[in-house]
C-alpha atoms as a PDB file:
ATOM      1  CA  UNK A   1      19.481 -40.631  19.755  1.00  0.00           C
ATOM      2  CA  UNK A   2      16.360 -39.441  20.768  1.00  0.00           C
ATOM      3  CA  UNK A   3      15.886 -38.018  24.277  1.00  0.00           C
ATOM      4  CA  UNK A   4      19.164 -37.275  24.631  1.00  0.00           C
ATOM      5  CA  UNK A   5      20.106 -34.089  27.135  1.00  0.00           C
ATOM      6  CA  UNK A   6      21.553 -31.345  24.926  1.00  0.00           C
ATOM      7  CA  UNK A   7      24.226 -29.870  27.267  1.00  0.00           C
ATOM      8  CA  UNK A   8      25.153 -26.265  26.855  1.00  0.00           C
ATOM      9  CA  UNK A   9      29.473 -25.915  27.233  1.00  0.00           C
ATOM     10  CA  UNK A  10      30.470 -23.310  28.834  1.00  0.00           C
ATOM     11  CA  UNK A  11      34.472 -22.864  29.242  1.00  0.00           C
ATOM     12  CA  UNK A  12      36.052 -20.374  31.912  1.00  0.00           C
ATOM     13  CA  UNK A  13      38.115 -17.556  31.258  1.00  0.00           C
ATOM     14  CA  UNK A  14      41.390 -18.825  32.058  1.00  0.00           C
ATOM     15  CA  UNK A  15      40.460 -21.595  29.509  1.00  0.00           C
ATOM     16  CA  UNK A  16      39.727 -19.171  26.611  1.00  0.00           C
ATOM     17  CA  UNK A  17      42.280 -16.617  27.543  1.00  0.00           C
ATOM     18  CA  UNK A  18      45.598 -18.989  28.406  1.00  0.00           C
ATOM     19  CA  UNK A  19      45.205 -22.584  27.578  1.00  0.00           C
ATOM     20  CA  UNK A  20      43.355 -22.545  24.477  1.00  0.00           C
ATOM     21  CA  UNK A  21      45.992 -20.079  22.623  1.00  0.00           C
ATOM     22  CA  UNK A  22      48.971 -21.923  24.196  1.00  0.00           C
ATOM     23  CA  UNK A  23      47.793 -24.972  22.141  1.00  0.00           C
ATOM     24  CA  UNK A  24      49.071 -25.387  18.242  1.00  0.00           C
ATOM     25  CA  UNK A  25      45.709 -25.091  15.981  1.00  0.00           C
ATOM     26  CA  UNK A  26      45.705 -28.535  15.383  1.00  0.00           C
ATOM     27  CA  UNK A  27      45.142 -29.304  19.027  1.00  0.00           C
ATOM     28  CA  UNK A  28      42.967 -27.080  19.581  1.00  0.00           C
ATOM     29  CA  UNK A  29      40.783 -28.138  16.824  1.00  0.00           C
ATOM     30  CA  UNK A  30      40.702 -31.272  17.837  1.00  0.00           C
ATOM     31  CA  UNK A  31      40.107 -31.032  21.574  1.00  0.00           C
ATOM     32  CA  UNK A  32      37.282 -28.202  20.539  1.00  0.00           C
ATOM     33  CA  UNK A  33      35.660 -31.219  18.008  1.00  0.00           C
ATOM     34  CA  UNK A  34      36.356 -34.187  21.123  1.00  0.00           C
ATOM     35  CA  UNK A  35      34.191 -31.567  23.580  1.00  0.00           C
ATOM     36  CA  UNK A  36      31.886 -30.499  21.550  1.00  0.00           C
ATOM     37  CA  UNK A  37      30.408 -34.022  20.254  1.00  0.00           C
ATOM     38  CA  UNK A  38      31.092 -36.149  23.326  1.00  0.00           C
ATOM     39  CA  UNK A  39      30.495 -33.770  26.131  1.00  0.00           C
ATOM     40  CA  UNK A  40      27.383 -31.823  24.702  1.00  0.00           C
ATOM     41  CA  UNK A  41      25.413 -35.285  25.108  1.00  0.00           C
ATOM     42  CA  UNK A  42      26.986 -37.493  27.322  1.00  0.00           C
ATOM     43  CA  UNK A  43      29.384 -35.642  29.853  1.00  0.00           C
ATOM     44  CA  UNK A  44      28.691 -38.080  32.334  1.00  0.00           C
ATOM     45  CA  UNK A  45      29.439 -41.351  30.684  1.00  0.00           C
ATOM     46  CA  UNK A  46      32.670 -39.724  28.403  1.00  0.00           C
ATOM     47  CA  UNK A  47      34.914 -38.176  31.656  1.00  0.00           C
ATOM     48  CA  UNK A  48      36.287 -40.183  34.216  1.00  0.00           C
ATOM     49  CA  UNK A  49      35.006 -39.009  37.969  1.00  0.00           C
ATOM     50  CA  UNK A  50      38.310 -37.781  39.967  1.00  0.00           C
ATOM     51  CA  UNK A  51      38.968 -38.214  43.205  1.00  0.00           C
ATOM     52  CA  UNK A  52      40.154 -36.618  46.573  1.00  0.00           C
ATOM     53  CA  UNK A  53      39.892 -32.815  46.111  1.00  0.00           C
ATOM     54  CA  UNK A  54      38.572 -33.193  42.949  1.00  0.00           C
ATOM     55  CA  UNK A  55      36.025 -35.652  43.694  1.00  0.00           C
ATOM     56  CA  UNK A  56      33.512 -33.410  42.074  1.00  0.00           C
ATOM     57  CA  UNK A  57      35.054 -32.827  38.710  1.00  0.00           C
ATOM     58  CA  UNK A  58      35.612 -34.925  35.621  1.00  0.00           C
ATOM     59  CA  UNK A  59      38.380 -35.924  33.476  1.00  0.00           C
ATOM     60  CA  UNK A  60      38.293 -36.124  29.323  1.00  0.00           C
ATOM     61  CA  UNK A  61      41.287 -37.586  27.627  1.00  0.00           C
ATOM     62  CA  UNK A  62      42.448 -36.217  24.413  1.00  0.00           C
ATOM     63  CA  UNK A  63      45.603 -38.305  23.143  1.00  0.00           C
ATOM     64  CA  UNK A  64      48.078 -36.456  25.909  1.00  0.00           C
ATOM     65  CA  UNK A  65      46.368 -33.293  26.641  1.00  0.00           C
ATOM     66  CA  UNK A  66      43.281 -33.399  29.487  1.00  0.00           C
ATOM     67  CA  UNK A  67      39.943 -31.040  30.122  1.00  0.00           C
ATOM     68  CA  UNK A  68      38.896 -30.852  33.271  1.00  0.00           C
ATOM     69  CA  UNK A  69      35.291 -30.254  33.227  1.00  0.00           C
ATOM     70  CA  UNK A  70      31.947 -30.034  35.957  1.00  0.00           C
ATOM     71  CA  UNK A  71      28.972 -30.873  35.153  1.00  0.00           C
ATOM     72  CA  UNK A  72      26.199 -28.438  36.194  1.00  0.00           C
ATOM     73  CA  UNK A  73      22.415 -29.413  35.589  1.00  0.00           C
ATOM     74  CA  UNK A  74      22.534 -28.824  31.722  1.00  0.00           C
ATOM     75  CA  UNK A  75      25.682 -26.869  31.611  1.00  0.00           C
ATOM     76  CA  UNK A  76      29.332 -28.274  31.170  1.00  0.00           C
ATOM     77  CA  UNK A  77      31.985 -25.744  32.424  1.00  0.00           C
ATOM     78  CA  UNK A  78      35.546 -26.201  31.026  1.00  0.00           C
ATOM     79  CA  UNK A  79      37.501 -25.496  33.939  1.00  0.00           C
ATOM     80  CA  UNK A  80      41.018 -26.652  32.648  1.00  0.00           C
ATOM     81  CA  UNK A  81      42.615 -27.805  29.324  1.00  0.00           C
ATOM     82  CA  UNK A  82      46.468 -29.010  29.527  1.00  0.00           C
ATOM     83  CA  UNK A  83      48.641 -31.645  28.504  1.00  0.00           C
ATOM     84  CA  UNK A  84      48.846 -34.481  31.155  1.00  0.00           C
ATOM     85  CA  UNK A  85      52.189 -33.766  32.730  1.00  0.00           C
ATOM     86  CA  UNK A  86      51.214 -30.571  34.187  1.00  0.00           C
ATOM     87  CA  UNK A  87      47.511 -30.266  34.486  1.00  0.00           C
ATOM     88  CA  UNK A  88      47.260 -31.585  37.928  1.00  0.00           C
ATOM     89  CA  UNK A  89      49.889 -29.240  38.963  1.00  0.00           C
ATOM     90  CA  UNK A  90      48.073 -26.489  37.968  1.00  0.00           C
ATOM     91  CA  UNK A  91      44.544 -27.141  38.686  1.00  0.00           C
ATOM     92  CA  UNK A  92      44.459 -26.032  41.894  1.00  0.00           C
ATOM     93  CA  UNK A  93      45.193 -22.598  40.911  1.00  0.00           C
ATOM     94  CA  UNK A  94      42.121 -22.571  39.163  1.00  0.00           C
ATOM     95  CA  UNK A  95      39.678 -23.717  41.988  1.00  0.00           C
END
């Protein structure tokens, strides 16, 4: 489309370091393709806003796995990826 916002993704260590290699390569592949084409145009419209203490940040659904994300000017930090059941849990450890 034209005019659309190129957003640069950005993920945070704890991302590259322990969630992405926990996942199987097909998962990962997959969540990597999901990001990259709906969250490098559109973050806003793609995530659902959260709420409470993480009123700020956004939520992308991938089948049964989530990424956390927040959306900063032009950037898109990938604060979290983890399968529904836990990820709640254990974003707060991240913050």
């Amino acid at each position: 489309m034209p005019g659309d916002k190129k957003y640069k993704i950005e993920y945070l260590s704890s991302v590259v370091k322990q969630d992405i290699p926990s996942l199987s390569k097909e998962w990962a592949l997959k969540i990597k393709e999901v990001i990259e084409s709906k969250l490098s145009h559109h973050p806003e419209i793609f995530g659902k806003s959260l709420r409470r203490s993480l009123k700020n940040f956004r939520s992308l659904r991938v089948s049964d796995y989530r990424v956390i994300y927040l959306i900063e000017k032009q950037v898109v930090l990938i604060i979290i990826i983890q399968h529904r059941s836990v990820i709640y849990k254990r974003i707060l450890n991240r913050l």
